[in-house]
C-alpha atoms as a PDB file:
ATOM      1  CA  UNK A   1     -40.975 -93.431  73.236  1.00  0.00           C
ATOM      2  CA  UNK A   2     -37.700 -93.068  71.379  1.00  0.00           C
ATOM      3  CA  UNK A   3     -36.146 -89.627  70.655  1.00  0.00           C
ATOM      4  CA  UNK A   4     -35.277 -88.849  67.277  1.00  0.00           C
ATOM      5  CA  UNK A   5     -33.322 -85.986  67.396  1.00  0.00           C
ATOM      6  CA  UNK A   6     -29.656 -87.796  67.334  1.00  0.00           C
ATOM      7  CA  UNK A   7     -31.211 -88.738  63.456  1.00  0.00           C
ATOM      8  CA  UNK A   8     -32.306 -85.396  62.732  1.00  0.00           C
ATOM      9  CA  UNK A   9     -28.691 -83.774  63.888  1.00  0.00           C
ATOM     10  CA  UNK A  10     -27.005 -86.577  61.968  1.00  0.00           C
ATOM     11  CA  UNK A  11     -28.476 -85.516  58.602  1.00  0.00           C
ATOM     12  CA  UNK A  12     -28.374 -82.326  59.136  1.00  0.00           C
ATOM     13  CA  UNK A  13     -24.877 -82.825  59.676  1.00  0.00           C
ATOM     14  CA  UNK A  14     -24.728 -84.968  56.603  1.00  0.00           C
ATOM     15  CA  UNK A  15     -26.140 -82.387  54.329  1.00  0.00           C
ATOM     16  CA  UNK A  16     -23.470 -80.000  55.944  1.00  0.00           C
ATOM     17  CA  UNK A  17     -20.881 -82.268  54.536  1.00  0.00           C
ATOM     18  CA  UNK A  18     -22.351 -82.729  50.963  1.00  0.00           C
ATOM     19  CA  UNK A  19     -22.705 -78.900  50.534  1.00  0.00           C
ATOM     20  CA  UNK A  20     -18.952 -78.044  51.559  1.00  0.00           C
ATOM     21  CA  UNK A  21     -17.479 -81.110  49.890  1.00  0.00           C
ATOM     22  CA  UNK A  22     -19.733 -79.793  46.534  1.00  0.00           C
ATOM     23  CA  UNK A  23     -18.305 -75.876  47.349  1.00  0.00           C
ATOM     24  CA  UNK A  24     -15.047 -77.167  47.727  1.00  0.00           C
ATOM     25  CA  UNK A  25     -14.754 -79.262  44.759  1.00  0.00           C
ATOM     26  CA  UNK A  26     -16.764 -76.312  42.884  1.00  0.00           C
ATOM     27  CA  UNK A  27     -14.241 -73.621  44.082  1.00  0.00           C
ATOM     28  CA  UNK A  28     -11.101 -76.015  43.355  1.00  0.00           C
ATOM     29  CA  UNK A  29     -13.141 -76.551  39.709  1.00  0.00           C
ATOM     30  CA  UNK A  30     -13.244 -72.788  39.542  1.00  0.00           C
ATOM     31  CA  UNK A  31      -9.713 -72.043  40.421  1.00  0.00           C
ATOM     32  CA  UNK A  32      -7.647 -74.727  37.942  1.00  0.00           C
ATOM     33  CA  UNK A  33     -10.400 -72.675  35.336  1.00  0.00           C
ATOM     34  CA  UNK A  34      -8.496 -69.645  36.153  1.00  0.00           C
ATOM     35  CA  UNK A  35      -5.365 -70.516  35.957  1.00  0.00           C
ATOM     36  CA  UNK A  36      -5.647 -72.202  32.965  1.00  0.00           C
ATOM     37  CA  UNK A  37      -7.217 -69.234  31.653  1.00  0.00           C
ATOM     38  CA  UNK A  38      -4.361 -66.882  32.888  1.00  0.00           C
ATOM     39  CA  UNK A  39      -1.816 -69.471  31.069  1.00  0.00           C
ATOM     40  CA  UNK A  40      -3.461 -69.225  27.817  1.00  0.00           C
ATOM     41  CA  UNK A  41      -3.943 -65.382  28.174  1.00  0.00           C
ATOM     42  CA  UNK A  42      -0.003 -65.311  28.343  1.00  0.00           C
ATOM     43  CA  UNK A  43       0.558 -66.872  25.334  1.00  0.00           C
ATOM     44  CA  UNK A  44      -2.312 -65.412  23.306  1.00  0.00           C
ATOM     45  CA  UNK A  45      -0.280 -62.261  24.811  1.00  0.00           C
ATOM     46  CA  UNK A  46       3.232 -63.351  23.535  1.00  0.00           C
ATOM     47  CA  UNK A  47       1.384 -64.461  20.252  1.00  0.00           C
ATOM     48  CA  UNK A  48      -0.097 -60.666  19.911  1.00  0.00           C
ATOM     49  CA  UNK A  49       3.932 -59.480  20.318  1.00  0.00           C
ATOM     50  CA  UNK A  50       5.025 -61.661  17.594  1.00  0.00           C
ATOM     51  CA  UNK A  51       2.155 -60.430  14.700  1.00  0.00           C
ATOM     52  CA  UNK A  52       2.994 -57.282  16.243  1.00  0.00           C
ATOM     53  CA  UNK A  53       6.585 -57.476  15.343  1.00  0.00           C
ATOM     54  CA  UNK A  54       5.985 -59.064  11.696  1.00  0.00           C
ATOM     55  CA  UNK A  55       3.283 -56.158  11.120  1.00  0.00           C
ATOM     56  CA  UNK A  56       6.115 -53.715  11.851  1.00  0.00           C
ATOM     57  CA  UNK A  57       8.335 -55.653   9.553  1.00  0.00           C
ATOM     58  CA  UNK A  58       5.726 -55.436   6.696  1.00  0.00           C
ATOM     59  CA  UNK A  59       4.822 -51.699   7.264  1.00  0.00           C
ATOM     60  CA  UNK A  60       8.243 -50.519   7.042  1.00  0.00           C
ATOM     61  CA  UNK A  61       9.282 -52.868   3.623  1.00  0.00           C
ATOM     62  CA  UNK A  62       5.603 -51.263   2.405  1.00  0.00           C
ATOM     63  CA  UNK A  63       7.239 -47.852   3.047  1.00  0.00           C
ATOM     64  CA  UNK A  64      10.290 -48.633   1.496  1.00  0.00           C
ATOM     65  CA  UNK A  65       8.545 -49.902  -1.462  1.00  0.00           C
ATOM     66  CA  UNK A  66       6.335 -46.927  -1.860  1.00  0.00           C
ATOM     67  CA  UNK A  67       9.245 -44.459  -1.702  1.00  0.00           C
ATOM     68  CA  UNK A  68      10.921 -46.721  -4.516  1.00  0.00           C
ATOM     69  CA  UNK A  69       7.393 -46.700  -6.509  1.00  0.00           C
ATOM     70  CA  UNK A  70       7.171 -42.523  -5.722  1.00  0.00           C
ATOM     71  CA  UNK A  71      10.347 -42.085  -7.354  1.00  0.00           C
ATOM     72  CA  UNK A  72      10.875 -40.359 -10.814  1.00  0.00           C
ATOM     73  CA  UNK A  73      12.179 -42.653 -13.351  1.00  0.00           C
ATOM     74  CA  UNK A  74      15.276 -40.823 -14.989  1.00  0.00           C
ATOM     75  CA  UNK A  75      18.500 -41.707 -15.640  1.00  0.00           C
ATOM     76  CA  UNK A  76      20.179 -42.409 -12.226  1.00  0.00           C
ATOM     77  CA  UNK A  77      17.168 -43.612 -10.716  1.00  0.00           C
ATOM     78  CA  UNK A  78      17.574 -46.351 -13.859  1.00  0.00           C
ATOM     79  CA  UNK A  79      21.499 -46.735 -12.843  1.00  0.00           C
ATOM     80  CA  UNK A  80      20.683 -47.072  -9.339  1.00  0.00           C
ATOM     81  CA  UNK A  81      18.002 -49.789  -9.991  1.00  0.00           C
ATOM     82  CA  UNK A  82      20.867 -51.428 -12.417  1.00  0.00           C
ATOM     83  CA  UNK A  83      23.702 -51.627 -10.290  1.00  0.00           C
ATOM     84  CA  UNK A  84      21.570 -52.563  -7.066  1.00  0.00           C
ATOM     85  CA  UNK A  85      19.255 -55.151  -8.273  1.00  0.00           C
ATOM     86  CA  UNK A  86      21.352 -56.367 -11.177  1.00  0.00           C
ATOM     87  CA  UNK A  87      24.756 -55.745 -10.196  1.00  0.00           C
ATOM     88  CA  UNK A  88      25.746 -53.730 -13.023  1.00  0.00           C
ATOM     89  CA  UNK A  89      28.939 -51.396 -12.585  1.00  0.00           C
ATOM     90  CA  UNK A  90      29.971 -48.600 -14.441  1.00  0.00           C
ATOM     91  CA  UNK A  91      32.691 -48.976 -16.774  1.00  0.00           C
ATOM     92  CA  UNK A  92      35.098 -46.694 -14.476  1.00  0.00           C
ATOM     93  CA  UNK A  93      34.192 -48.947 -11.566  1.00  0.00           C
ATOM     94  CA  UNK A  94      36.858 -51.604 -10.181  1.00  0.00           C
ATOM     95  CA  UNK A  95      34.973 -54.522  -8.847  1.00  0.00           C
ATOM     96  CA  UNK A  96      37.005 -56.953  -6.466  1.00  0.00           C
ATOM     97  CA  UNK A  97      35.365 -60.585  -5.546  1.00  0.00           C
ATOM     98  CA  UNK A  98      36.146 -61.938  -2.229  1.00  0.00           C
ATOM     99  CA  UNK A  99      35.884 -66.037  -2.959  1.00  0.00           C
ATOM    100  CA  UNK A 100      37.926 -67.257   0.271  1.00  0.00           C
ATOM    101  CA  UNK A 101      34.793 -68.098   2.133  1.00  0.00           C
ATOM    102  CA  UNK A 102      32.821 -69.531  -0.541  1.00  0.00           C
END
């Protein structure tokens, strides 16, 4: 009568070594996951700073522009608008032009 125990310990010792070699190769799964996740969080995050920036841009130009549209339109607000956008001067005005680093 053979014993059959040495068979019994060796699969039992097999099955030991499936399930930590399937843990470990789920846990090392599980952690690249992670830090993949944490390296795409960082630049979603750096993204999120940049439209931040540009929506600060916009809301202060879209203040600007609705102080310009809230203005009364008289005289000087018409001179303003013609010697800033159009570069109009006044006839008492001396204008000097700088070409040297053209």
């Amino acid at each position: 009568m053979a014993v059959k125990k040495p068979k019994r310990i060796k699969k039992k010792y097999t099955k030991s070594v499936i399930v930590k070699l399937t843990l470990f190769i789920c846990s090392a799964v599980f952690a690249v996951s992670i830090v993949q996740m944490q390296v795409k969080l960082n630049d979603l995050r750096g993204q999120q700073d940049d439209l931040q920036q540009q929506i600060d841009a916009y809301q202060t130009a879209n203040e600007q522009l609705q102080m310009e549209v809230n203005q009364p339109v008289d005289n000087a607000f018409i001179a303003q608008l013609a010697h800033d956008k159009l570069q109009y001067a006044l006839p008492q005005e001396i204008i000097f032009y700088n070409n040297l680093y053209n």
